[in-house]
N, C-alpha and C. Protein backbone atom coordinates (compact mmCIF):
# COMPACT_ATOMS: atom_id res chain seq x y z
N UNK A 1 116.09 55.34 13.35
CA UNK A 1 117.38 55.65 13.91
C UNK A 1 117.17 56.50 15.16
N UNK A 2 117.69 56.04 16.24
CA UNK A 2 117.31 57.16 17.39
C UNK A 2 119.25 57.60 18.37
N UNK A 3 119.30 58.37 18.54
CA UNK A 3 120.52 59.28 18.72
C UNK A 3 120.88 58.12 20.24
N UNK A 4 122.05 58.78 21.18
CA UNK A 4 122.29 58.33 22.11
C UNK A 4 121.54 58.80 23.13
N UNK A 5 120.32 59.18 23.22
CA UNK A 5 119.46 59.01 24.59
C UNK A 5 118.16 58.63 24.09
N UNK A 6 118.00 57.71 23.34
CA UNK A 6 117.08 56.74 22.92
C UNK A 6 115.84 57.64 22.16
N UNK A 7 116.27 58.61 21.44
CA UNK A 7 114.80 59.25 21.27
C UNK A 7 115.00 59.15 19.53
N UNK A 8 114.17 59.53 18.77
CA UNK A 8 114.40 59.43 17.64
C UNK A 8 114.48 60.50 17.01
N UNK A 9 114.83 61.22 15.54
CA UNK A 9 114.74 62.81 15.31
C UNK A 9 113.31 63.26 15.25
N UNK A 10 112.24 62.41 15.32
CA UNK A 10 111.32 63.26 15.04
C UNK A 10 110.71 63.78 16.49
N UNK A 11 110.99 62.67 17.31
CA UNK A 11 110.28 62.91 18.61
C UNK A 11 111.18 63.81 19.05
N UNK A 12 112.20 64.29 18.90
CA UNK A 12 113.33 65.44 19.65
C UNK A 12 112.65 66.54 18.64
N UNK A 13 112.34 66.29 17.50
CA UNK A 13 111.98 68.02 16.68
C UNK A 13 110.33 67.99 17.52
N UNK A 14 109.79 67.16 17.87
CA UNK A 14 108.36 67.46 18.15
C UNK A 14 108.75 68.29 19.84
N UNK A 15 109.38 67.58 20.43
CA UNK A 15 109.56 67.80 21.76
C UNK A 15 110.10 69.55 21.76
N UNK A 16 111.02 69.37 21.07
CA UNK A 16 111.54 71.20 20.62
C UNK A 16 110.61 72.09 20.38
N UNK A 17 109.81 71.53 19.63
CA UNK A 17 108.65 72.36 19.32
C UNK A 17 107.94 72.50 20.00
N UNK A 18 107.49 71.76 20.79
CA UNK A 18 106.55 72.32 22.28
C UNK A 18 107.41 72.87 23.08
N UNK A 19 108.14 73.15 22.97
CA UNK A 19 109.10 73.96 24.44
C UNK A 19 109.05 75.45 24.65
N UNK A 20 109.00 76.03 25.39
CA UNK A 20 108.49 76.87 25.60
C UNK A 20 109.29 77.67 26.52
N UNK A 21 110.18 79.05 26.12
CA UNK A 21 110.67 79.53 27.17
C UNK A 21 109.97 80.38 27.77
N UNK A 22 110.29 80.76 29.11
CA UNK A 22 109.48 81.59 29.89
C UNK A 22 109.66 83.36 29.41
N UNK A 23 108.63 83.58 29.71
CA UNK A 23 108.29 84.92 28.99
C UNK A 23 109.17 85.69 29.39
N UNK A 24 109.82 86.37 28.99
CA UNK A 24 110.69 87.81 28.81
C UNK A 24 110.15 88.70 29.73
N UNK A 25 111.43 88.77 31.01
CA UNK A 25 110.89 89.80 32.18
C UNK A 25 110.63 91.24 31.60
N UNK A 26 110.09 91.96 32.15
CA UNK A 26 110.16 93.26 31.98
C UNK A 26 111.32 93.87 32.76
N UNK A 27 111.78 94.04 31.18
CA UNK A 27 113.29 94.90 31.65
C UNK A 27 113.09 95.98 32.41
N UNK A 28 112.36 96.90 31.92
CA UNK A 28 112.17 98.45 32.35
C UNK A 28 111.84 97.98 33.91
N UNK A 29 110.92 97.23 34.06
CA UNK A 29 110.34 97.05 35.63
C UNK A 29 111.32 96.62 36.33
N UNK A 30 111.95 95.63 35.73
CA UNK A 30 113.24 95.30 36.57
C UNK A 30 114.98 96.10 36.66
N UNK A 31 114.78 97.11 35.67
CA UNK A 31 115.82 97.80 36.12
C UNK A 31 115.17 99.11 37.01
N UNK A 32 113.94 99.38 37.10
CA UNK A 32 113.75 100.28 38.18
C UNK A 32 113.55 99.74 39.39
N UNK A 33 112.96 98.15 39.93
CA UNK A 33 113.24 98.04 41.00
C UNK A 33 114.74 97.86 41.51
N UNK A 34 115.41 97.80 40.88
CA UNK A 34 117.06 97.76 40.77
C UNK A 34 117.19 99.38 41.39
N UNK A 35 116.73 99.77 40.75
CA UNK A 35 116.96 101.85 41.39
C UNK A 35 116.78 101.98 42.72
N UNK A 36 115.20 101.21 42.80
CA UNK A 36 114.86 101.69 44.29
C UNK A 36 115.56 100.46 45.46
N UNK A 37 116.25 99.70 44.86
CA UNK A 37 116.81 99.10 45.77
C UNK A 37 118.03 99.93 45.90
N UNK A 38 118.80 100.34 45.13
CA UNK A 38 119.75 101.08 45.52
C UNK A 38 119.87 102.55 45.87
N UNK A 39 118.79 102.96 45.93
CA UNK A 39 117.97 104.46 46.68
C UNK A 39 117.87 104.01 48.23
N UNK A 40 117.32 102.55 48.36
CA UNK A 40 116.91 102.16 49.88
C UNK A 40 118.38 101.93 50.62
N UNK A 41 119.15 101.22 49.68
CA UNK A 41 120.48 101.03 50.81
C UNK A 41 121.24 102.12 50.89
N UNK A 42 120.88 103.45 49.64
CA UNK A 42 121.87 104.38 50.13
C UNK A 42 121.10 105.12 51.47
N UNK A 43 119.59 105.03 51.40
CA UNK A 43 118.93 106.16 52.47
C UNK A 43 119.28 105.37 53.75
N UNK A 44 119.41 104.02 53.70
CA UNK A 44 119.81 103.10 54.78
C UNK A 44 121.37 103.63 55.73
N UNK A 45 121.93 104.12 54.30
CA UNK A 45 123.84 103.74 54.73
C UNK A 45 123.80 105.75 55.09
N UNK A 46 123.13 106.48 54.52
CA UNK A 46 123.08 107.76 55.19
C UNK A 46 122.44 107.57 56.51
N UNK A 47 121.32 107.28 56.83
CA UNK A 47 121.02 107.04 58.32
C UNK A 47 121.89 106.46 59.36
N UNK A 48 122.41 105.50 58.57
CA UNK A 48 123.84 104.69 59.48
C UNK A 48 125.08 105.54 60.21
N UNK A 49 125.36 106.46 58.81
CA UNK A 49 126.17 107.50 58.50
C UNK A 49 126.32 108.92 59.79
N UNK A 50 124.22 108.87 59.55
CA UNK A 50 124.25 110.44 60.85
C UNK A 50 124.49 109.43 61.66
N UNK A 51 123.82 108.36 61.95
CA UNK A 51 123.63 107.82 63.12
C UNK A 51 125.17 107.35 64.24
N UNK A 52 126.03 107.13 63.43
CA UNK A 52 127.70 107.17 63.71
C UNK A 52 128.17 108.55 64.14
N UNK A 53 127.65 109.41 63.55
CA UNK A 53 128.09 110.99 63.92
C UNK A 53 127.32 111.18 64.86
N UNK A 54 126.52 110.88 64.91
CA UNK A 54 125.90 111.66 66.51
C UNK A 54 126.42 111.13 67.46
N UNK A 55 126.79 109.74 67.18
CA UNK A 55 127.05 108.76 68.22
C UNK A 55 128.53 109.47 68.47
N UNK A 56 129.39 109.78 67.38
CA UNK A 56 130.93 110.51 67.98
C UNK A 56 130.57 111.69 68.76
N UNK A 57 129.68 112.58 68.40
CA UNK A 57 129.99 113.95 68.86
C UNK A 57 129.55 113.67 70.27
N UNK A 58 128.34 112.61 70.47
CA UNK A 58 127.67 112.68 71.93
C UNK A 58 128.78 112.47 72.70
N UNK A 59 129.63 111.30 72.41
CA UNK A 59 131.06 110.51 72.98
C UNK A 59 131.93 111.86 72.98
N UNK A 60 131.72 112.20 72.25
CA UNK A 60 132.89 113.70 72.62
C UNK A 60 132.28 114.88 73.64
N UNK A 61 131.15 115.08 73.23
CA UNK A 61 130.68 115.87 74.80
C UNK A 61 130.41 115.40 75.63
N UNK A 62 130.59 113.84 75.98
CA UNK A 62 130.62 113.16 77.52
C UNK A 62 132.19 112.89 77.71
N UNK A 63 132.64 113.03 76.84
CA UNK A 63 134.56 113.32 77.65
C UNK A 63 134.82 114.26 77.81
N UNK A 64 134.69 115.55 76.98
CA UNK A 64 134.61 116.96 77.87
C UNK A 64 134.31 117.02 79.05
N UNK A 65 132.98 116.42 79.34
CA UNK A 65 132.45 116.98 80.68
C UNK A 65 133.12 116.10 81.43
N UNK A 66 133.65 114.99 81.19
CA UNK A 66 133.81 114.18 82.19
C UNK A 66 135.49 114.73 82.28
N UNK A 67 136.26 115.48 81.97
CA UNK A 67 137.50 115.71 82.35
C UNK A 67 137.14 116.98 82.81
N UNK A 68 136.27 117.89 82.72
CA UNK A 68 135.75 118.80 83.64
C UNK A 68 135.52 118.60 84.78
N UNK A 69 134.68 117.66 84.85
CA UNK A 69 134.17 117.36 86.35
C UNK A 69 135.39 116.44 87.18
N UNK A 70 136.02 115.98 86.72
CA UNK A 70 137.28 115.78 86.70
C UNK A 70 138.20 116.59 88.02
N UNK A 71 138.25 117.73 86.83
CA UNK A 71 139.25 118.93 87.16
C UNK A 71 138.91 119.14 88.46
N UNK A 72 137.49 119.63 88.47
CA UNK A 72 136.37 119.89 89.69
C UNK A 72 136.80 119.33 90.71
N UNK A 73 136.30 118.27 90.44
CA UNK A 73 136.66 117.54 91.73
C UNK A 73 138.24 117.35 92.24
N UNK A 74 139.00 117.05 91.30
CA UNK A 74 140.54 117.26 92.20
C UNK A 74 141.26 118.45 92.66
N UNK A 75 139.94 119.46 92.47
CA UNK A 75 140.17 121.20 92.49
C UNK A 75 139.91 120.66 94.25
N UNK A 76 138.73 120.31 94.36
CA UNK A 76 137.54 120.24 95.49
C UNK A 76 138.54 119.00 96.99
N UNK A 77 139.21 118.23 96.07
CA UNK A 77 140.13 117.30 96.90
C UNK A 77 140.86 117.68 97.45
N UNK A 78 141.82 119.00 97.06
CA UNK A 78 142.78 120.01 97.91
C UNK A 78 142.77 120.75 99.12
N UNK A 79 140.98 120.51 99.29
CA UNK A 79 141.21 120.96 100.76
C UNK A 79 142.04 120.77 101.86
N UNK A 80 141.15 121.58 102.82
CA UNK A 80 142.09 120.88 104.44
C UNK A 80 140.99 120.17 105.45
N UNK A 81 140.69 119.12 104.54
CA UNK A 81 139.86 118.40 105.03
C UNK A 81 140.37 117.41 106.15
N UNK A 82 139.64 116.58 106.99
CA UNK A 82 139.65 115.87 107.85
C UNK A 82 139.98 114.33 107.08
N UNK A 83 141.43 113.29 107.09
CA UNK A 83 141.00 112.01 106.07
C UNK A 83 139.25 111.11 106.05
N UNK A 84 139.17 111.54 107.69
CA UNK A 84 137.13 110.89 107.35
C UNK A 84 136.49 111.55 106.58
N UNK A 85 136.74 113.15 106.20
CA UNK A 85 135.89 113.68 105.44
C UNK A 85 136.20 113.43 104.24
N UNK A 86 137.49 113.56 103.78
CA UNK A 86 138.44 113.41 102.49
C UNK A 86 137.54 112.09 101.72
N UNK A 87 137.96 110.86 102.70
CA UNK A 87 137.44 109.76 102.23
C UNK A 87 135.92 109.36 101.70
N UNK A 88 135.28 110.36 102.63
CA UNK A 88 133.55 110.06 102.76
C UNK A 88 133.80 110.84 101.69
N UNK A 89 134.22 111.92 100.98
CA UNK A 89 133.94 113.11 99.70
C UNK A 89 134.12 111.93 98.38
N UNK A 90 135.37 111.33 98.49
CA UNK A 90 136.12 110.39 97.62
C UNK A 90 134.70 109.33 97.18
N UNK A 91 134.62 108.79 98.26
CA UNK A 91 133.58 107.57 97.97
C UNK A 91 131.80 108.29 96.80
N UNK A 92 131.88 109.67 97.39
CA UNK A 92 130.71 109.94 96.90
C UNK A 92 130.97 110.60 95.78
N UNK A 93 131.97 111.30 95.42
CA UNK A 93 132.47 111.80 93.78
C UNK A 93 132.31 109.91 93.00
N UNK A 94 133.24 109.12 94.01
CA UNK A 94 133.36 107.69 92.93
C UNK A 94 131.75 106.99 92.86
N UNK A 95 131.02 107.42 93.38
CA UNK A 95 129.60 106.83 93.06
C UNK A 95 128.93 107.39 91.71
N UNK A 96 128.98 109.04 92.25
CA UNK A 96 128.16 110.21 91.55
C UNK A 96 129.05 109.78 89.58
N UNK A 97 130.20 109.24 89.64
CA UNK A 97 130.97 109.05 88.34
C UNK A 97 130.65 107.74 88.17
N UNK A 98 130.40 106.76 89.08
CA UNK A 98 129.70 105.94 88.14
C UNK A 98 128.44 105.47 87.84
N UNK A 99 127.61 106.81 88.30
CA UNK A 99 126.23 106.56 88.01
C UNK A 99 126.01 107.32 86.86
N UNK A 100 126.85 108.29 86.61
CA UNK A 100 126.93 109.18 85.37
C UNK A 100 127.39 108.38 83.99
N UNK A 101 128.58 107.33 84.37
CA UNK A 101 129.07 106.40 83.61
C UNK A 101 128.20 105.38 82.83
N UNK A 102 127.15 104.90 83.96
CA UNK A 102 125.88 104.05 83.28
C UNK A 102 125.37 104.64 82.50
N UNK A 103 124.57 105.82 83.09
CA UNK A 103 123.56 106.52 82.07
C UNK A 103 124.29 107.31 80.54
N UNK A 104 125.76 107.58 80.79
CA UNK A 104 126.25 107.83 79.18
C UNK A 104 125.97 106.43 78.96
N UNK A 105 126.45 105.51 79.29
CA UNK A 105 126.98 104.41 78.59
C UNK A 105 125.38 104.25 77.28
N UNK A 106 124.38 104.25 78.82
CA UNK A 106 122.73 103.80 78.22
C UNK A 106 122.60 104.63 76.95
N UNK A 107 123.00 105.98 77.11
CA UNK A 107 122.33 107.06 76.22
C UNK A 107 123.01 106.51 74.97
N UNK A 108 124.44 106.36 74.95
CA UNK A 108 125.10 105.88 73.94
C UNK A 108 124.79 105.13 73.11
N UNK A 109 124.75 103.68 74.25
CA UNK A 109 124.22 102.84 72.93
C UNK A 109 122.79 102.68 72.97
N UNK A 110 121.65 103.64 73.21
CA UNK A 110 120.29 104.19 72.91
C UNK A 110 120.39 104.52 71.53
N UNK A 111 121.20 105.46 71.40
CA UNK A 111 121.56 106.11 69.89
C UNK A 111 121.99 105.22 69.10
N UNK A 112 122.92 103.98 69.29
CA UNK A 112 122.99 103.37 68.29
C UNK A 112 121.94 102.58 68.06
N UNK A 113 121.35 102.34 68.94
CA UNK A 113 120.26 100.79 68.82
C UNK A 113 118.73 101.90 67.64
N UNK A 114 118.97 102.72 67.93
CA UNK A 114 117.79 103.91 66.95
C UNK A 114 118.06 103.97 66.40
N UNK A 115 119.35 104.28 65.53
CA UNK A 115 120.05 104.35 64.67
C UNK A 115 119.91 103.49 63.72
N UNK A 116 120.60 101.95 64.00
CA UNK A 116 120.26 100.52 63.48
C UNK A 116 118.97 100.47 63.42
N UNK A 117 117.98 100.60 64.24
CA UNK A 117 116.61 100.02 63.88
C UNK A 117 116.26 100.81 62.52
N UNK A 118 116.27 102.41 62.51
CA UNK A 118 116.13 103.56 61.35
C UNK A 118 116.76 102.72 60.18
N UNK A 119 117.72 102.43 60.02
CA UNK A 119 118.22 101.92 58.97
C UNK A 119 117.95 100.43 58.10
N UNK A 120 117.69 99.83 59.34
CA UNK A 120 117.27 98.20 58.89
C UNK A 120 115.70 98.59 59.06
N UNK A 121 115.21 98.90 59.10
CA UNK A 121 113.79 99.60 58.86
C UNK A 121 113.27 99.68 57.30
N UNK A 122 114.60 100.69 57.17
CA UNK A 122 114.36 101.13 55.99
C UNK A 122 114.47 100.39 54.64
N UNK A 123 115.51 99.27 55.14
CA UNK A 123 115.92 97.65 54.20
C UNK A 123 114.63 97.13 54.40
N UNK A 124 113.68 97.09 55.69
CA UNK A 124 113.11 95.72 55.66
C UNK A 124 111.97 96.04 54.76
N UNK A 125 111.62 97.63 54.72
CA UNK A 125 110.43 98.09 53.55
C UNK A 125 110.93 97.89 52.56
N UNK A 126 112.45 98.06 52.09
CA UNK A 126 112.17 97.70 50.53
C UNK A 126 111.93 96.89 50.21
N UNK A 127 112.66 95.53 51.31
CA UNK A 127 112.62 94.25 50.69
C UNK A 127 111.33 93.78 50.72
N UNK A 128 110.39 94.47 51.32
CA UNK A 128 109.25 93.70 51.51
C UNK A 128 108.42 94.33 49.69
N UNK A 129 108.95 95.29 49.59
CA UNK A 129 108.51 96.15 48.51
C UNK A 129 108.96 95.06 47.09
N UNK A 130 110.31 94.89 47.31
CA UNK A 130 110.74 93.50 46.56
C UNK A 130 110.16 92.81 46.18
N UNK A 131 109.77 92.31 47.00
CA UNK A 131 109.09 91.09 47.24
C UNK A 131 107.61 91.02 46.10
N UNK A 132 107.09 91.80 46.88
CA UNK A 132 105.83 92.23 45.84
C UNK A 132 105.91 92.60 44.60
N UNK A 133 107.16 93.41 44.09
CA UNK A 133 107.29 93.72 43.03
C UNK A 133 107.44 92.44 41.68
N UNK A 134 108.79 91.14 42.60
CA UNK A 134 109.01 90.09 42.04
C UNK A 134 107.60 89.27 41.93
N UNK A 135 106.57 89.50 42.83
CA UNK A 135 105.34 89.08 42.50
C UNK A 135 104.83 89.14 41.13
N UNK A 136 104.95 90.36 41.21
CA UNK A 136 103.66 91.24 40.40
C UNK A 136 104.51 91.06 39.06
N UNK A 137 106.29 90.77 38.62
CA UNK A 137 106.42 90.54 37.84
C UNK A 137 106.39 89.01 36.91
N UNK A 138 105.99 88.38 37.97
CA UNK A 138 105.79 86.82 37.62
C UNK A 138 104.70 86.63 36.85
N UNK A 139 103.79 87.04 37.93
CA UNK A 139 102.42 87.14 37.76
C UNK A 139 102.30 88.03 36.25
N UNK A 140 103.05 88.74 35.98
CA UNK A 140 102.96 89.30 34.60
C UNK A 140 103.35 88.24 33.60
N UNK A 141 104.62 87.75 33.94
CA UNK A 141 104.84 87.04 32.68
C UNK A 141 104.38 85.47 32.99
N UNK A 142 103.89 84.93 33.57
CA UNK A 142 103.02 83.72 33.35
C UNK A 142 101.34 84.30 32.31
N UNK A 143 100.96 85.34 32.77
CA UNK A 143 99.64 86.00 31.72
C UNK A 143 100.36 85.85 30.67
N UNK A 144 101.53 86.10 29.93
CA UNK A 144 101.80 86.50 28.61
C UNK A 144 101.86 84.85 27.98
């Protein structure tokens, strides 16, 4: 008598009987790389974290200064200047502000691009750490 996928009961109890599930991970190993993965994304998401705050406060002491220098200069515009001089002053405050403008801009996103690298840095060691670990636990349970 053989069932509906052509096999018979003895060859399905023999077949059962050789079957073989795969060995039982190591829990303990696998709930601590579970830890240090979530140790790595928090040291990741704190680096992210300063790295956002520095990035505000820098942005806040380059608008200070820049409504200072600001002030300055429309202090400095009140003269009783000549309009050729007025104008030649004008043109060189509007240079001197946007050469100052580049280099925040650079410094700015300098800090973020350090920032991001610090952090995805710190992902790409664990995962590489991962990696090896899921090795080394394979490699365990194929020995068993």
């Amino acid at each position: 008598m053989s069932d509906r996928f052509g096999m018979k009961p003895d060859e399905m109890m023999k077949m059962l009987a050789e079957f073989r599930l795969p060995a039982m991970p190591d829990l303990e190993g696998l709930a601590q790389a579970q830890r240090r993965n979530l140790e790595a994304l928090s040291a990741a998401n704190r680096v992210a974290l300063e790295g956002a705050q520095a990035v505000a406060r820098r942005h806040m002491e380059i608008m200070q200064a820049s409504m200072a220098e600001m002030t300055d200069a429309m202090r400095a515009m009140a003269g009783n200047e000549s309009p050729q001089a007025r104008a030649a002053r004008q043109a060189e405050l509007l240079k001197a502000a946007y050469e100052k403008a580049v280099a925040n801009m650079k410094e700015v996103a300098d800090l973020i691009q350090n920032s991001n690298a610090e952090a995805l840095g710190l992902l790409n060691k664990r995962f590489a750490e991962a990696m090896d670990e899921v090795k080394s636990l394979v490699a365990k349970g194929a020995g068993k």
